[in-house]
Protein backbone atom coordinates (compact mmCIF):
# COMPACT_ATOMS: atom_id res chain seq x y z
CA UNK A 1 -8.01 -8.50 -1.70
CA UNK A 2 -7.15 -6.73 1.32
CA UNK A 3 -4.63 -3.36 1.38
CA UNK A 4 -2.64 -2.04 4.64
CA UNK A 5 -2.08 1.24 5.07
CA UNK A 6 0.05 3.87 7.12
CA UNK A 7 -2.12 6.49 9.00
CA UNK A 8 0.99 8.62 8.91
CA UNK A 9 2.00 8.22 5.38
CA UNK A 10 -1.83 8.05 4.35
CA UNK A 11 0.16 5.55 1.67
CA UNK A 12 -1.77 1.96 0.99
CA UNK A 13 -0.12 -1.76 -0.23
CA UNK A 14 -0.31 -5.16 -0.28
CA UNK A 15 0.14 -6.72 2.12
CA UNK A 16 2.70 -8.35 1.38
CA UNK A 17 4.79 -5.03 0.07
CA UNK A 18 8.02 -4.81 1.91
CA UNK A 19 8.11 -1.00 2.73
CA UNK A 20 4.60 -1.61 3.99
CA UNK A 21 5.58 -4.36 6.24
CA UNK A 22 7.67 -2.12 8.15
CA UNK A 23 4.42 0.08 9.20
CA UNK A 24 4.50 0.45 12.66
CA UNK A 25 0.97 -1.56 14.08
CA UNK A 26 -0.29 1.57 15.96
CA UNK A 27 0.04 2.66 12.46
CA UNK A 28 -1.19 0.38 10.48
CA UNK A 29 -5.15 0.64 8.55
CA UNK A 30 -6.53 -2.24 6.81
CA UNK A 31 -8.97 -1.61 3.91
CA UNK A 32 -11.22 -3.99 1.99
CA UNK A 33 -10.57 -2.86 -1.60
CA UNK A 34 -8.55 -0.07 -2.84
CA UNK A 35 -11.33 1.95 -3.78
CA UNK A 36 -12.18 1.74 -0.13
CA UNK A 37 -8.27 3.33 0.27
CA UNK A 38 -8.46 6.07 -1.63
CA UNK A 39 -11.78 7.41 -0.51
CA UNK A 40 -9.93 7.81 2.58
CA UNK A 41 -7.77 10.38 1.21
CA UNK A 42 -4.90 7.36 1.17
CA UNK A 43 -3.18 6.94 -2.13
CA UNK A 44 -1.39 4.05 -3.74
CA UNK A 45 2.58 2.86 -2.68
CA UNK A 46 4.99 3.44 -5.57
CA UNK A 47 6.62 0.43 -5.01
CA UNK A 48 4.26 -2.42 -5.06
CA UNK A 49 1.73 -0.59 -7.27
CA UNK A 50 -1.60 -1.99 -5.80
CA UNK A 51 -3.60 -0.81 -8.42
CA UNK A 52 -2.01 -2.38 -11.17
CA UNK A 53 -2.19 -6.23 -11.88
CA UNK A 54 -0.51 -8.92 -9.75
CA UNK A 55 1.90 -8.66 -6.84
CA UNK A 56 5.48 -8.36 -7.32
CA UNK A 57 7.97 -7.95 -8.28
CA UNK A 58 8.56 -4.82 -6.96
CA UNK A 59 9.90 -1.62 -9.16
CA UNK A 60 13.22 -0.51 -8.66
CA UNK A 61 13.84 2.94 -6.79
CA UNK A 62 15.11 4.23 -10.86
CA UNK A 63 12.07 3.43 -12.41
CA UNK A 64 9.25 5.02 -9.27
């Protein structure tokens, strides 16, 4: 799978995460793995938890 993530933030998701959607292009990393992410220094989005199991649905802001 592949992971986006924000240069500003230094946050990575799927790609398909909605709060990473909104990442600004000039912005905007792509890494192969997540592995590959956090050896950057980048570390996972609270929302769409890329590190756990499959996509979606997303957590509620309560439960972050």
């Amino acid at each position: 799978p592949m992971f986006n993530a924000c240069k500003t933030t230094q946050i990575f998701c799927r790609p398909n995460c909605p709060p990473g959607r909104r990442t600004r292009p000039e912005n905007r990393v792509v890494f192969p793995s997540s592995s590959a992410a956090i050896d950057m220094g980048y570390r996972p989005c609270l929302v769409c938890v890329p590190m756990e199991g499959q996509p979606g649905p997303w957590k509620p802001k309560n439960q972050r």
